[in-house]
C-alpha atoms as a PDB file:
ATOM      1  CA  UNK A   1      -5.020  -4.296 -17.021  1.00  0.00           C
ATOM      2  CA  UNK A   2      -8.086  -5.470 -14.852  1.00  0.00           C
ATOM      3  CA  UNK A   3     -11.199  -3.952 -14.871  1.00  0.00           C
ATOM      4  CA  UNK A   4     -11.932  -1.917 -11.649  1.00  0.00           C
ATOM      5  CA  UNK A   5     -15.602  -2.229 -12.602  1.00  0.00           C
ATOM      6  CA  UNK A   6     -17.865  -2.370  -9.622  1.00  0.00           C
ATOM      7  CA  UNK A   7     -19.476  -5.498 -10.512  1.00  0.00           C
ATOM      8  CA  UNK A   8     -15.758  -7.471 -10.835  1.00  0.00           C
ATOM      9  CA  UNK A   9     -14.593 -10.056  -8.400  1.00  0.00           C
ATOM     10  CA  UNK A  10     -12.257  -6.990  -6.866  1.00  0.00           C
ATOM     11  CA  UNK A  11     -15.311  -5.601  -5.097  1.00  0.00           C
ATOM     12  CA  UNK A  12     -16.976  -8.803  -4.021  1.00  0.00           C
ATOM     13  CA  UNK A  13     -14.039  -9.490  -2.381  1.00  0.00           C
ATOM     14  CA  UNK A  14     -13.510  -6.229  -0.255  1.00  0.00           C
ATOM     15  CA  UNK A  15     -17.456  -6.657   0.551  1.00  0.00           C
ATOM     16  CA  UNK A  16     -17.010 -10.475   2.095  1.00  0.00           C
ATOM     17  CA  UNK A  17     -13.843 -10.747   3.394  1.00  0.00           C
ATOM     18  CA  UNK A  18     -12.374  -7.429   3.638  1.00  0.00           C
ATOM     19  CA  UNK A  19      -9.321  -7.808   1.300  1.00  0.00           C
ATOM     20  CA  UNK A  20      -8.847  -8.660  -2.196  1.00  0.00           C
ATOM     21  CA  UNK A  21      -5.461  -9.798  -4.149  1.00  0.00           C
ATOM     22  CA  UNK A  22      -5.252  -9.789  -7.670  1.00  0.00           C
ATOM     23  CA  UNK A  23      -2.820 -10.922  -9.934  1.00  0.00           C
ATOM     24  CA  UNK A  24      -1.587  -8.762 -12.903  1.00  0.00           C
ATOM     25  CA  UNK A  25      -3.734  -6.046 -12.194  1.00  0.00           C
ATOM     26  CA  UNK A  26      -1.627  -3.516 -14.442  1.00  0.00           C
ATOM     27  CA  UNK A  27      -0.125  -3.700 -17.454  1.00  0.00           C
ATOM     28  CA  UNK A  28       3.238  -5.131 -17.454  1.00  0.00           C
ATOM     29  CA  UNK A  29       4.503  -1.770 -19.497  1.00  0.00           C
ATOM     30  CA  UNK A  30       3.419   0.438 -16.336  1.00  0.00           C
ATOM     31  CA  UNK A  31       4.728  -2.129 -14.103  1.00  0.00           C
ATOM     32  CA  UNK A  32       8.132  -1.688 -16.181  1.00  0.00           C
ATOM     33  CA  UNK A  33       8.140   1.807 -16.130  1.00  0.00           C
ATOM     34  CA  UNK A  34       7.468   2.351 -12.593  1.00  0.00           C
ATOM     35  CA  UNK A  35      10.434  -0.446 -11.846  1.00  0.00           C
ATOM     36  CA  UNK A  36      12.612   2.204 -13.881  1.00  0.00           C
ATOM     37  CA  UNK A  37      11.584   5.394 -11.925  1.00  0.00           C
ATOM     38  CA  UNK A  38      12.526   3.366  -8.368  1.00  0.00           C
ATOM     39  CA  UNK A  39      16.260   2.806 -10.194  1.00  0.00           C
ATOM     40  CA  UNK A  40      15.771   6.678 -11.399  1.00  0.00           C
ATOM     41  CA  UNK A  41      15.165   8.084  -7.697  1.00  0.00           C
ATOM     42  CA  UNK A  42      16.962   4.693  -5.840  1.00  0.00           C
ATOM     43  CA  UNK A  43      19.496   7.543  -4.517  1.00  0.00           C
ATOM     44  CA  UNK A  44      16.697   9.470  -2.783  1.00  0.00           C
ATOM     45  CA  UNK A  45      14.857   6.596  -0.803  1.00  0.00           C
ATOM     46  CA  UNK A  46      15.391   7.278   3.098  1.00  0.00           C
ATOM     47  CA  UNK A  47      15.231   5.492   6.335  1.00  0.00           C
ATOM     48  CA  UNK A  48      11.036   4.813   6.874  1.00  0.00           C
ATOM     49  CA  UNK A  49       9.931   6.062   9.920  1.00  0.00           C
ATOM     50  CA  UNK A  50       6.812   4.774  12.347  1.00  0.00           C
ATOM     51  CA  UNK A  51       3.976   7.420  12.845  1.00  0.00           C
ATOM     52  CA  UNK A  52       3.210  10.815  11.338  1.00  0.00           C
ATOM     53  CA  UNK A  53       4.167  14.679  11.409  1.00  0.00           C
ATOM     54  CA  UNK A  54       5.532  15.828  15.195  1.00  0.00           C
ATOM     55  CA  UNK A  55       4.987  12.215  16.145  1.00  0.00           C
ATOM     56  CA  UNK A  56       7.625  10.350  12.950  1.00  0.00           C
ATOM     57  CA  UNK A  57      10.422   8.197  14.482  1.00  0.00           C
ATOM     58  CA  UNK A  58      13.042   5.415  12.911  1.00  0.00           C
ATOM     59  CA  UNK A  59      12.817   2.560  14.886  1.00  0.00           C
ATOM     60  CA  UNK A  60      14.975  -0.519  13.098  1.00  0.00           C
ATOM     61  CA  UNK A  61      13.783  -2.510  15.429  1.00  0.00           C
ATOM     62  CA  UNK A  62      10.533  -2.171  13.967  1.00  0.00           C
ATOM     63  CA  UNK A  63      10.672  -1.747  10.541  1.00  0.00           C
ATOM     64  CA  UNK A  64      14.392  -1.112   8.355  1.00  0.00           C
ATOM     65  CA  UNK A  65      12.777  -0.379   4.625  1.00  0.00           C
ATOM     66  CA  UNK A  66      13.387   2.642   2.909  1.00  0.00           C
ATOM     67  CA  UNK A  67      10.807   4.932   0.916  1.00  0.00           C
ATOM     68  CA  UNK A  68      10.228   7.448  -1.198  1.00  0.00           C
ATOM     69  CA  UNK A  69       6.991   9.554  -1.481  1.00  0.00           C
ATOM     70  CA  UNK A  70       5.332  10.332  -4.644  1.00  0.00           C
ATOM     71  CA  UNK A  71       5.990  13.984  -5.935  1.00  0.00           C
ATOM     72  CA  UNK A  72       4.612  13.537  -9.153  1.00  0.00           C
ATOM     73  CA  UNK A  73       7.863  14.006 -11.015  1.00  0.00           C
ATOM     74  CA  UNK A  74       7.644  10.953 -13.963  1.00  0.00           C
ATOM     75  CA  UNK A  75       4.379  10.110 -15.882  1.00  0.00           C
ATOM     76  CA  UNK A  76       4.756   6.752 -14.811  1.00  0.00           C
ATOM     77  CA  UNK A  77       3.411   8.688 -11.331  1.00  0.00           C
ATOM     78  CA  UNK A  78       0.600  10.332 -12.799  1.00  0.00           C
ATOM     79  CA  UNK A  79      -0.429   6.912 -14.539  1.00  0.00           C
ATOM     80  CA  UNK A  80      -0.409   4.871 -11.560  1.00  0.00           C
ATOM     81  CA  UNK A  81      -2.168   7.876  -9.659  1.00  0.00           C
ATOM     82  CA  UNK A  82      -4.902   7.795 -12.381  1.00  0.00           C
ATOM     83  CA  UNK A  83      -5.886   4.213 -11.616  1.00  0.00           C
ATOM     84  CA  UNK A  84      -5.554   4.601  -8.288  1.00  0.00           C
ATOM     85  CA  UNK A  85      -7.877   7.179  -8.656  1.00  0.00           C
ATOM     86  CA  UNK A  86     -10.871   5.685 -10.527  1.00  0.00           C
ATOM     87  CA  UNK A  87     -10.237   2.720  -7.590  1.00  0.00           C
ATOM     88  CA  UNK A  88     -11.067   4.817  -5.413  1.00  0.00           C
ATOM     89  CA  UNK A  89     -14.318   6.700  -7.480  1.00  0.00           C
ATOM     90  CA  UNK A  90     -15.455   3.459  -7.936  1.00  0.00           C
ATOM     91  CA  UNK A  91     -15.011   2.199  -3.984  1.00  0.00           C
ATOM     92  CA  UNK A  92     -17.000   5.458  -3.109  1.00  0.00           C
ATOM     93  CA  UNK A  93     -19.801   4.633  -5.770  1.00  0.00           C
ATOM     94  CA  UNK A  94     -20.169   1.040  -4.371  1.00  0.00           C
ATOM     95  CA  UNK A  95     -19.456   0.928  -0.920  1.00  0.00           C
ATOM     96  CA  UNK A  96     -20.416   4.823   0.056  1.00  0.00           C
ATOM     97  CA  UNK A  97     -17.304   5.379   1.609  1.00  0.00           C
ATOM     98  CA  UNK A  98     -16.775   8.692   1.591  1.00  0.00           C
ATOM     99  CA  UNK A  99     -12.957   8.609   0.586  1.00  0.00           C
ATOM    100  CA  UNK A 100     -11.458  11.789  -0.398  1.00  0.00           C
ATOM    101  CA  UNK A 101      -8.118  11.261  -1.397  1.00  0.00           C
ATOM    102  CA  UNK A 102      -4.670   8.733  -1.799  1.00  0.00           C
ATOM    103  CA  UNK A 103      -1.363   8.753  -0.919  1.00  0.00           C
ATOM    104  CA  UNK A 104       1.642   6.499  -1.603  1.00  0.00           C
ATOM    105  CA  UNK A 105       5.096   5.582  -1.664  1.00  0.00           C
ATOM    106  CA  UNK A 106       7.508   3.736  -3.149  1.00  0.00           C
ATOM    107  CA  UNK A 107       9.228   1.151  -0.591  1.00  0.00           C
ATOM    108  CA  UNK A 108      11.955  -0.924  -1.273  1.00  0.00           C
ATOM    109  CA  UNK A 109      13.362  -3.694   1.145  1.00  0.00           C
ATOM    110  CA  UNK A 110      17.038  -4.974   0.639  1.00  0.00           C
ATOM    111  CA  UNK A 111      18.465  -8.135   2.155  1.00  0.00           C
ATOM    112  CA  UNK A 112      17.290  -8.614   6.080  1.00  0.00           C
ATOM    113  CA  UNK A 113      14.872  -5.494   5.940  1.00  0.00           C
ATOM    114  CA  UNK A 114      11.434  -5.982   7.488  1.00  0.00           C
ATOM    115  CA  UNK A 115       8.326  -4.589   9.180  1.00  0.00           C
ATOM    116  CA  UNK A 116       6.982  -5.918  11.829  1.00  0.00           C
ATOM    117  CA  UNK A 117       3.420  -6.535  13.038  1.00  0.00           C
ATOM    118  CA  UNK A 118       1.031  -3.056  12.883  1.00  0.00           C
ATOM    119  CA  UNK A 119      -2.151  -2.134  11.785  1.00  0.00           C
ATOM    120  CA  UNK A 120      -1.780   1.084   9.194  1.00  0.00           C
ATOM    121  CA  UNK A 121      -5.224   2.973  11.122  1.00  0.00           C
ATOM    122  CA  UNK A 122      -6.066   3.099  14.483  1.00  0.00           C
ATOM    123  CA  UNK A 123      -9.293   2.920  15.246  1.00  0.00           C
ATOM    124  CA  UNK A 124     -11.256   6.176  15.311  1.00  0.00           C
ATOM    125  CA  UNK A 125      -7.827   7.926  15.024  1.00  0.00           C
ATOM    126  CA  UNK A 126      -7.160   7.847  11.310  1.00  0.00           C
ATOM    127  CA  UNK A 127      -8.185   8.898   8.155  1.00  0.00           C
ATOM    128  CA  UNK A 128      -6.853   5.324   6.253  1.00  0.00           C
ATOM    129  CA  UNK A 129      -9.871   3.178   5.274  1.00  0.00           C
ATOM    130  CA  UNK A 130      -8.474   1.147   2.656  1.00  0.00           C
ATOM    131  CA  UNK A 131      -4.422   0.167   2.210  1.00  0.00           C
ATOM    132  CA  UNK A 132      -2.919  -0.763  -1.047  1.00  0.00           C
ATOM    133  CA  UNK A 133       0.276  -2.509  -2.506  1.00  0.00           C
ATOM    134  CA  UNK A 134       1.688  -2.869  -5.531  1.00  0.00           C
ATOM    135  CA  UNK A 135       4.362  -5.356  -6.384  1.00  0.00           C
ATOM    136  CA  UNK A 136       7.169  -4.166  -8.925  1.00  0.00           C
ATOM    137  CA  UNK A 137       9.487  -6.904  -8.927  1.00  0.00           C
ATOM    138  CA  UNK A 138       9.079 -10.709  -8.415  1.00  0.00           C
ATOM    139  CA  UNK A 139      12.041 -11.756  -5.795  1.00  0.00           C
ATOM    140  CA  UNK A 140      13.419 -15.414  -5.621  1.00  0.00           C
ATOM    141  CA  UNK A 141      13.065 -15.620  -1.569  1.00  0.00           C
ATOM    142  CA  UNK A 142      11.533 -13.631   1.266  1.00  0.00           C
ATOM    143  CA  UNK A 143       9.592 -10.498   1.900  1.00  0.00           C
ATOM    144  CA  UNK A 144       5.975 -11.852   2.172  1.00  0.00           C
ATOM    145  CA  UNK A 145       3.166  -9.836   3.258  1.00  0.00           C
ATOM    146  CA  UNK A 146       1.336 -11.546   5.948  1.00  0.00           C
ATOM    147  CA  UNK A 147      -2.223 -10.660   6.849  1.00  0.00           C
ATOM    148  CA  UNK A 148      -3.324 -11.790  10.140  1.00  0.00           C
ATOM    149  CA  UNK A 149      -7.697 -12.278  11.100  1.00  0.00           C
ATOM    150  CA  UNK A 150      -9.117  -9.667  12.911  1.00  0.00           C
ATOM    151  CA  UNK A 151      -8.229  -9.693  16.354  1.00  0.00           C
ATOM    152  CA  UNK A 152      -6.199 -13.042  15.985  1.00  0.00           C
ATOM    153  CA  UNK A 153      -2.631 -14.411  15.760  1.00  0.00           C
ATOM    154  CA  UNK A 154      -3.816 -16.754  13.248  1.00  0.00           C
ATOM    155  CA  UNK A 155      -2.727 -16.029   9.981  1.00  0.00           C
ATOM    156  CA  UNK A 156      -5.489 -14.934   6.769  1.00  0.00           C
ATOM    157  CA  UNK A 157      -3.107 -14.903   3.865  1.00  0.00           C
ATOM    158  CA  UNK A 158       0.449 -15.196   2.926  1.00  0.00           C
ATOM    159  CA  UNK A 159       1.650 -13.019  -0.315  1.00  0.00           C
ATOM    160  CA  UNK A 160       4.280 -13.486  -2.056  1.00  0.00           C
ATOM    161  CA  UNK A 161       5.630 -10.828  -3.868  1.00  0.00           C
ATOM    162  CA  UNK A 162       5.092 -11.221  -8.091  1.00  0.00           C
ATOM    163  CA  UNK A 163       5.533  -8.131 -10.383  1.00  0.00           C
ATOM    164  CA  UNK A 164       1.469  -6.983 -11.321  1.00  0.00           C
ATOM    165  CA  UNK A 165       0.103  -7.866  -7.985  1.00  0.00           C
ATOM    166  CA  UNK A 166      -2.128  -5.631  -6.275  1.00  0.00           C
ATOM    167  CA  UNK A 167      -3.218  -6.645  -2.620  1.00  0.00           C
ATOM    168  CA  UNK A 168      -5.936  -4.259  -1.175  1.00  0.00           C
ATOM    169  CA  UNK A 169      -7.294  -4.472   2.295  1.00  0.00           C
ATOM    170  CA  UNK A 170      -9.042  -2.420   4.814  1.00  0.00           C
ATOM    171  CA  UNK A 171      -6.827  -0.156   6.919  1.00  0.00           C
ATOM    172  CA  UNK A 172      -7.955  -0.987  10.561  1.00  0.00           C
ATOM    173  CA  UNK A 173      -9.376  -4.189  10.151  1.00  0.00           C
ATOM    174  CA  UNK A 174      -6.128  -6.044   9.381  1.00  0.00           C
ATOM    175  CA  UNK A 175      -2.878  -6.636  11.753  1.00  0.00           C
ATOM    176  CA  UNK A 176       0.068  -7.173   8.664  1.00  0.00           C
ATOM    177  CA  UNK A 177       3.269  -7.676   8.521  1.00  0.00           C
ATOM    178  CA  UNK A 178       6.480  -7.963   6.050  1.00  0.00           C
ATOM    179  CA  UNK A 179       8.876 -10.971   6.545  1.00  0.00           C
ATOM    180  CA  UNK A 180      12.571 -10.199   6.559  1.00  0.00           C
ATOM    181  CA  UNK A 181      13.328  -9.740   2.302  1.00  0.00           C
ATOM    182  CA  UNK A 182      16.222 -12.151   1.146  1.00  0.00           C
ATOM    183  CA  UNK A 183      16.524 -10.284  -2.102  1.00  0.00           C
ATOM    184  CA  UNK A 184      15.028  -7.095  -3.383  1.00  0.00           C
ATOM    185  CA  UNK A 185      11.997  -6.011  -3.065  1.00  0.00           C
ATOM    186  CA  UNK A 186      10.658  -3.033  -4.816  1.00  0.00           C
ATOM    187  CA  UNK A 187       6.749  -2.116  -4.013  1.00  0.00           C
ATOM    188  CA  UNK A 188       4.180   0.892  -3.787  1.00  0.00           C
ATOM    189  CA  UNK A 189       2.370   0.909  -0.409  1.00  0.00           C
ATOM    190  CA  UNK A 190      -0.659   3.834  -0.281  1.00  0.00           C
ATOM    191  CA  UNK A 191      -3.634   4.789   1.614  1.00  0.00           C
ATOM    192  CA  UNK A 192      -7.142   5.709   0.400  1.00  0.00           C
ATOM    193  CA  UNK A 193      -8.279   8.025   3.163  1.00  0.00           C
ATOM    194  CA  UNK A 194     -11.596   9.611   4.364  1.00  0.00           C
ATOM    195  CA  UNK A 195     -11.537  13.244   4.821  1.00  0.00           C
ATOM    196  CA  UNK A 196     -10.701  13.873   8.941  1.00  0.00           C
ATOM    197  CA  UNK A 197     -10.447  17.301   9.262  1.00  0.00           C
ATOM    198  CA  UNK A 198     -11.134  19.355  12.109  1.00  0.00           C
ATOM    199  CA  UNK A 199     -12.181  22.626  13.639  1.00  0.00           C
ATOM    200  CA  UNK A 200     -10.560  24.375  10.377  1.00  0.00           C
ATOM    201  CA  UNK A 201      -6.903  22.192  10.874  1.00  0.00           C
ATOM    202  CA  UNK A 202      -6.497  20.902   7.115  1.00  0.00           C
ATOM    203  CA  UNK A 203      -6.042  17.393   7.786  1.00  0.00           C
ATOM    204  CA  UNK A 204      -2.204  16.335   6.995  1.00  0.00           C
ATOM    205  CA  UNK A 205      -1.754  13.988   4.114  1.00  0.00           C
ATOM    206  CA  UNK A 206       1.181  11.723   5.483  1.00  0.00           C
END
């Protein structure tokens, strides 16, 4: 497993350039036994929708992959949750950020499902600073994450999904999208997110 350590190439990487990628970040055993809880709940995933609470849609047209939310119900969960967690003590410690809390889901993409272009925060509207993804499987053909430059068509990286790899990039900074998936795809998109409550309204996790 990689060191989250605040002095690692992970955080040098958020700091000048906004993103980092990182190649078997967890321990292929964890990476196993979250693979096995996606075939556990596979008959539970449902249609992904576009927005949150009153404002949740399905639009195929935009994206077609299906998720599941975490609900804590396998260790492999509560492990994952764990790391994510001292990620995210450690991003507040070096960067001052302020972030409160994380969320995720399993997503998995079958043959011809996609997501197109979108930014996962909209500026001054959301409480998503950082987005994360976790590859579970390592496909033959399609379903690339695509990171565009700020406020350009031109295109920052191209990922390929591998099994271990943990992309992390900031939330409203970065247009992304997910290429139409030839074969499965099995991954764990989350959010770190800053605290945006209001006038005593608890602010809604999802």
């Amino acid at each position: 497993m990689i060191n989250f350590s605040a002095d690692g190439p992970f955080y040098n990487d958020i700091e000048s350039r906004g993103y980092t990628v990182i190649p078997n970040a967890l321990n292929k055993e964890l990476i196993a036994d979250l693979m096995a809880d996606c075939y556990r709940i596979n008959p539970h995933f449902s249609h992904a929708g576009i927005g949150r609470l009153n404002h949740l849609q399905i639009d195929d047209n935009i994206r077609k992959d299906k998720t599941y939310w975490f609900d804590g119900s396998s260790q492999a969960q509560l492990t994952y949750l764990a790391v994510m967690e001292s990620i995210r003590t450690t991003l507040n410690r070096t960067f001052f950020m302020g972030l409160f809390d994380y969320e995720c889901h399993y997503a998995k993409y079958t043959h011809g499902d996609f997501y197109k272009k979108h930014v996962d925060a909209f500026k001054g509207r959301s409480n998503r600073v950082f987005t994360s993804v976790l590859y579970l499987n390592t496909p033959n053909e399609g379903g690339e994450l695509v990171i565009y430059k700020p406020k350009s068509k031109v295109v920052e990286v191209s990922i390929s999904p591998e099994a271990g790899t943990l992309v992390l990039f900031e939330s409203e900074r970065f247009v992304h999208e997910v290429l139409p998936a030839v074969d499965n795809r099995y991954s764990i998109a989350g959010w770190f997110r800053k605290n945006a409550s209001i006038s005593g309204i608890v602010d809604p996790p999802r």
